[in-house]
C-alpha atoms as a PDB file:
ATOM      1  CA  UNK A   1       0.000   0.000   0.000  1.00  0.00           C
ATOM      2  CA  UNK A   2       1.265   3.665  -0.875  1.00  0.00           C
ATOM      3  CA  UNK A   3       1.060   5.760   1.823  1.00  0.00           C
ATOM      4  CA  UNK A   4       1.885   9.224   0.005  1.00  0.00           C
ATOM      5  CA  UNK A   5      -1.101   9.661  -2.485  1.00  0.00           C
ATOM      6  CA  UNK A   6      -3.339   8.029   0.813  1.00  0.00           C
ATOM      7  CA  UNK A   7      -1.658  11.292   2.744  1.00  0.00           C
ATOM      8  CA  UNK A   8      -2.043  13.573  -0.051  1.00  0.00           C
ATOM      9  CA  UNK A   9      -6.248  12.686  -0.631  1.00  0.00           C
ATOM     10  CA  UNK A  10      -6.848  12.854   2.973  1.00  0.00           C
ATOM     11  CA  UNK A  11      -5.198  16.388   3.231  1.00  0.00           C
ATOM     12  CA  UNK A  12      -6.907  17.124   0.019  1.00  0.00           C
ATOM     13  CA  UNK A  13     -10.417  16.333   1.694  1.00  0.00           C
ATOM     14  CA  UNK A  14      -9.998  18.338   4.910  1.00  0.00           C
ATOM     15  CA  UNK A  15      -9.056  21.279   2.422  1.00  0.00           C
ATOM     16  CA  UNK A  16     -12.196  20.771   0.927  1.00  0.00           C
ATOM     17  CA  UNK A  17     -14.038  20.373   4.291  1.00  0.00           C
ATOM     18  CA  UNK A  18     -12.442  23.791   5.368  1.00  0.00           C
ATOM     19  CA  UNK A  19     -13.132  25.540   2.419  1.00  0.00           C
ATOM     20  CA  UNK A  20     -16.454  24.363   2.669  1.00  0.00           C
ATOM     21  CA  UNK A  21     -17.257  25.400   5.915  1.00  0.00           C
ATOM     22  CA  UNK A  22     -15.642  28.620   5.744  1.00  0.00           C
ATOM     23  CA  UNK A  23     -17.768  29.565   2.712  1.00  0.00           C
ATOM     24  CA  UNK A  24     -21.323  28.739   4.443  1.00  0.00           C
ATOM     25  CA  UNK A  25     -19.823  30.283   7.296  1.00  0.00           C
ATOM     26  CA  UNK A  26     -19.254  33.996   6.001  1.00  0.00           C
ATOM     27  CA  UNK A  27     -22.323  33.663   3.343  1.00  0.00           C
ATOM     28  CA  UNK A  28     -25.476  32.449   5.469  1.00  0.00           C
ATOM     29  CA  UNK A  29     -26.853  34.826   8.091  1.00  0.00           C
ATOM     30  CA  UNK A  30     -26.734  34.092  11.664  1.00  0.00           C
ATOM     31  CA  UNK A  31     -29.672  35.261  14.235  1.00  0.00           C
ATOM     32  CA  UNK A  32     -29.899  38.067  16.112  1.00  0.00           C
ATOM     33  CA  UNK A  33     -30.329  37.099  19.776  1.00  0.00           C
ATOM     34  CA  UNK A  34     -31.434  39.146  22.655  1.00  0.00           C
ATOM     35  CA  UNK A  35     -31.728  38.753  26.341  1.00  0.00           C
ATOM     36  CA  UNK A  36     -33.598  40.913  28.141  1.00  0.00           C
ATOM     37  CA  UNK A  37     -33.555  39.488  32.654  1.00  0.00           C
ATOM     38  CA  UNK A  38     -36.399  41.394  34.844  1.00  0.00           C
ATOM     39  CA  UNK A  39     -35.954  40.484  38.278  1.00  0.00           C
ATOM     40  CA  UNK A  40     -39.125  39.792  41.305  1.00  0.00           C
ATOM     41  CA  UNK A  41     -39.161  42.114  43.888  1.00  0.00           C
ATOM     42  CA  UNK A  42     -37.209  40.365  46.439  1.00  0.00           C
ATOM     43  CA  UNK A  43     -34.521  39.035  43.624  1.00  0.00           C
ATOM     44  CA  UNK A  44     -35.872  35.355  44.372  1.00  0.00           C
ATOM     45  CA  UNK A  45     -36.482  34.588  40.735  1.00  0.00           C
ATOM     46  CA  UNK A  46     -36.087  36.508  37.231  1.00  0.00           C
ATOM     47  CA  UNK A  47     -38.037  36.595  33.748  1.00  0.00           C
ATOM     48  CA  UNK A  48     -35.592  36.543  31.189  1.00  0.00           C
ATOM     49  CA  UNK A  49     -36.804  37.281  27.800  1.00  0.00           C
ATOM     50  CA  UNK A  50     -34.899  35.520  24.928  1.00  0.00           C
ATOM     51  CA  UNK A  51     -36.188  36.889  21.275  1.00  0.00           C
ATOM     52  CA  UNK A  52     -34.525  35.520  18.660  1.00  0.00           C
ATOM     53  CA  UNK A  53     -34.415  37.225  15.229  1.00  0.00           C
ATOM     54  CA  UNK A  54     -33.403  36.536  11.497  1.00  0.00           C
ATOM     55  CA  UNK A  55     -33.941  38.207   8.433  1.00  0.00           C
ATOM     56  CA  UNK A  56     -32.969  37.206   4.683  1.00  0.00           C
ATOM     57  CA  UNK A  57     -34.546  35.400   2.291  1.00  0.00           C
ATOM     58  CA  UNK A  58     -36.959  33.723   5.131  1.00  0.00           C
ATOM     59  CA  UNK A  59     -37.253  36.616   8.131  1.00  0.00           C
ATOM     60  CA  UNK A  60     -38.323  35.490  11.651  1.00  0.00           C
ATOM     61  CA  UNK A  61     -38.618  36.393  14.660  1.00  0.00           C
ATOM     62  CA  UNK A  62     -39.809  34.164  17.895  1.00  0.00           C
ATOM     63  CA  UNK A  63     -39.867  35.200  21.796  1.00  0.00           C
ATOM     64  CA  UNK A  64     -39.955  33.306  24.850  1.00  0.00           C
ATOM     65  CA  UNK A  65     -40.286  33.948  28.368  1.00  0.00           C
ATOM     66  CA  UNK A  66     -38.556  31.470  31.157  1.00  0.00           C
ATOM     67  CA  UNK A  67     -38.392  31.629  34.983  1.00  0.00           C
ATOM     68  CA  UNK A  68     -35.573  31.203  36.548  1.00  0.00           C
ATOM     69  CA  UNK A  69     -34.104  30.937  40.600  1.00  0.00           C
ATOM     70  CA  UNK A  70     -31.974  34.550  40.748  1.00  0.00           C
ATOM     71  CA  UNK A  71     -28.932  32.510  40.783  1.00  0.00           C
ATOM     72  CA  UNK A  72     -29.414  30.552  37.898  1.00  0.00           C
ATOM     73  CA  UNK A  73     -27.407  32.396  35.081  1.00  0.00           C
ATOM     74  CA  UNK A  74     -29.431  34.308  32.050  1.00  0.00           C
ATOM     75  CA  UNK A  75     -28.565  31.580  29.896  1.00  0.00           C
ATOM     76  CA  UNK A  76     -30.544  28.457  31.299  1.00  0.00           C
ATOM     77  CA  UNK A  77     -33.716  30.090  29.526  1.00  0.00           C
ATOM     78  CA  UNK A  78     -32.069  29.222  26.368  1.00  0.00           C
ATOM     79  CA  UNK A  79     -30.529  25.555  27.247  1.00  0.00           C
ATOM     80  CA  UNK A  80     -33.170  24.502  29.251  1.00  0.00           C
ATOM     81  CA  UNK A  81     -36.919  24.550  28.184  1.00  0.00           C
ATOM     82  CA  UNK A  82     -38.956  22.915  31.238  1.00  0.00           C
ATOM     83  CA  UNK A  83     -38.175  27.036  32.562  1.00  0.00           C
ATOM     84  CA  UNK A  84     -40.231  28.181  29.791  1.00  0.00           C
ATOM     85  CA  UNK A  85     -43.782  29.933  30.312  1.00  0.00           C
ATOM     86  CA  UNK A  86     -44.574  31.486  27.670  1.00  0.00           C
ATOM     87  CA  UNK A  87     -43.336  31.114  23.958  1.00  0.00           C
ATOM     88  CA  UNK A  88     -44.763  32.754  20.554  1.00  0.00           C
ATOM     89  CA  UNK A  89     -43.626  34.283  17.234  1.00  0.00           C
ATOM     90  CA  UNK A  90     -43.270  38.303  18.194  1.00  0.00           C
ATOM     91  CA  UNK A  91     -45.858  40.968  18.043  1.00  0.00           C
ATOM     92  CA  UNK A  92     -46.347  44.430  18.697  1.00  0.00           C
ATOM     93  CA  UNK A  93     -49.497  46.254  20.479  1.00  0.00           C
ATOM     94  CA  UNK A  94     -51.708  48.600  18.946  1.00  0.00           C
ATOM     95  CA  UNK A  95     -49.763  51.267  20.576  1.00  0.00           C
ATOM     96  CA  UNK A  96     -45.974  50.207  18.829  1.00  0.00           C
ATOM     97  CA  UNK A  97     -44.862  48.728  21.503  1.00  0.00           C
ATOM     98  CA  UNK A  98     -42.828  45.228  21.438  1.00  0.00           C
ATOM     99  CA  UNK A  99     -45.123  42.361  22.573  1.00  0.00           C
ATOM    100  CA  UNK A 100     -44.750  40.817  25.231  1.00  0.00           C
ATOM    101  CA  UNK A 101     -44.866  42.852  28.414  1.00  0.00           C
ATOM    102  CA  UNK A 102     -43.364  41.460  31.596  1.00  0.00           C
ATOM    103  CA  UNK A 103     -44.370  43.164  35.163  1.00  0.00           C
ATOM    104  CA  UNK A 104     -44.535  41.524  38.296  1.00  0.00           C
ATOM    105  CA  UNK A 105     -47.234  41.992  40.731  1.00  0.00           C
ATOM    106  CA  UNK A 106     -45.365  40.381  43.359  1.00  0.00           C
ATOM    107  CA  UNK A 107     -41.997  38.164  44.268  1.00  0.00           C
ATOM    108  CA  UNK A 108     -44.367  34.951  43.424  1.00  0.00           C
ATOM    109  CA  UNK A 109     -47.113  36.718  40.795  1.00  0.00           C
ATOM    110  CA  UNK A 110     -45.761  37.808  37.842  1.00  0.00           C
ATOM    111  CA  UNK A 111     -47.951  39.215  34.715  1.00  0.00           C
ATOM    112  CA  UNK A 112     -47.414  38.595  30.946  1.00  0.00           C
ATOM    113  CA  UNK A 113     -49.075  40.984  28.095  1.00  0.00           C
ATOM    114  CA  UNK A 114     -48.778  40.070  24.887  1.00  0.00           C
ATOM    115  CA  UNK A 115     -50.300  41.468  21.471  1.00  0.00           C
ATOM    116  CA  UNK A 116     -53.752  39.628  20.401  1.00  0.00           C
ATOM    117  CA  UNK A 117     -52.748  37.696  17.770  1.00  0.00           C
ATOM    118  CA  UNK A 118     -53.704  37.321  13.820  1.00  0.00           C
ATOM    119  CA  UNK A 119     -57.127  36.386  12.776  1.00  0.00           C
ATOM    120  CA  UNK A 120     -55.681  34.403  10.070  1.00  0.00           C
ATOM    121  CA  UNK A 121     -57.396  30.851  10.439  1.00  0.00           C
ATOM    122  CA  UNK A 122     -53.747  29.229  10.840  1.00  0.00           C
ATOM    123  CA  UNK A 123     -52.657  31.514  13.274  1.00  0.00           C
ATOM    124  CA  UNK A 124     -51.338  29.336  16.825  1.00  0.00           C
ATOM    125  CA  UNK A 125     -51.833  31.340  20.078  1.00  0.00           C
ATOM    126  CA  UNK A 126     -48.624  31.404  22.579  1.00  0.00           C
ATOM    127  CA  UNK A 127     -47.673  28.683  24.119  1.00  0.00           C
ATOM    128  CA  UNK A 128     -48.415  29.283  27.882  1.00  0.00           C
ATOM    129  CA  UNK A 129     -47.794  27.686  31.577  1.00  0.00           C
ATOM    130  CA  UNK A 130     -49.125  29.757  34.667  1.00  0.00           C
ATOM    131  CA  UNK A 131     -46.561  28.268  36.882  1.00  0.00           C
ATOM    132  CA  UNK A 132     -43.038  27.721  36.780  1.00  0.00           C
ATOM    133  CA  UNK A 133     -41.095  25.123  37.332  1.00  0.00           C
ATOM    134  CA  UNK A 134     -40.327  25.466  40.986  1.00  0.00           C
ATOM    135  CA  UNK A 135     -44.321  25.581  41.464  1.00  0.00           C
ATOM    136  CA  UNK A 136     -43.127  29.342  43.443  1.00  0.00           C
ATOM    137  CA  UNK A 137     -44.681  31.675  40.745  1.00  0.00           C
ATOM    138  CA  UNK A 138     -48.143  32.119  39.406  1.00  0.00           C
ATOM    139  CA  UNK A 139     -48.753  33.644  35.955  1.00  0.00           C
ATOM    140  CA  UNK A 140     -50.978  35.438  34.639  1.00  0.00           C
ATOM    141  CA  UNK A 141     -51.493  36.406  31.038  1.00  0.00           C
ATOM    142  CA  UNK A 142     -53.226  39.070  29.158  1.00  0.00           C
ATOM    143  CA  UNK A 143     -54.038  39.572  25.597  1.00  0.00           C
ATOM    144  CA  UNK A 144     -53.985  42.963  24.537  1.00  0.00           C
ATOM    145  CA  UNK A 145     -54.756  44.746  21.218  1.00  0.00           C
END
């Protein structure tokens, strides 16, 4: 068996593979993320927002609300989905502002607004759970034009 050309395919494959991956790399968009943490009163437990965002050729846009122990870092709403209350495809109330609207009431209430959704007859609602994980916080949502 020649070892030399067996050498010089296998290099010439991982140049492809490299080449490859470079190009799809610095040619296909990558999403916008944004975390946005709103702590309870007493610091017990946050809301962290994660919306997620993409334009090009197919645009989206998707938002979802987790709660989390206060010393649980930001990113557990992402990794970890049992923390998730609330998850929909973003909107925007009647008055401009970004749907949805987190406000607690108190360290174990917290509210959720979000924009009423499309009357289109495929249109899904959000995705809701009025308690967390820890069984600690009631939710509450409202729709809202």
């Amino acid at each position: 068996m020649k070892a030399k050309p067996f050498l010089i395919a296998c290099a010439a494959v991982v140049v492809i593979i490299a080449a490859g991956s470079f190009y799809i790399g610095t040619t296909i968009d990558r999403p916008d993320k944004t975390v946005v943490t709103v702590p309870s009163p007493d610091g017990k437990f946050n809301a962290v927002k994660v919306s997620v965002t993409g334009g090009g050729a197919a645009p989206f846009c998707f938002d979802s609300i987790s709660v989390l122990l206060g010393v649980y870092p930001d990113g557990s709403a992402e990794r970890r989905r049992e923390y998730e209350i609330y998850s929909a495809t973003c909107g925007v109330f009647a008055n401009g502002e970004a749907s949805p609207k987190i406000e607690w009431l108190s360290p174990s209430a917290l509210q959720i607004a979000y924009a009423a959704g499309s009357t289109a007859p495929d249109h899904k609602g959000p995705r809701t759970r009025d308690i967390d994980v820890t069984r600690s916080v009631r939710v509450t949502f409202v729709e809202r034009p």
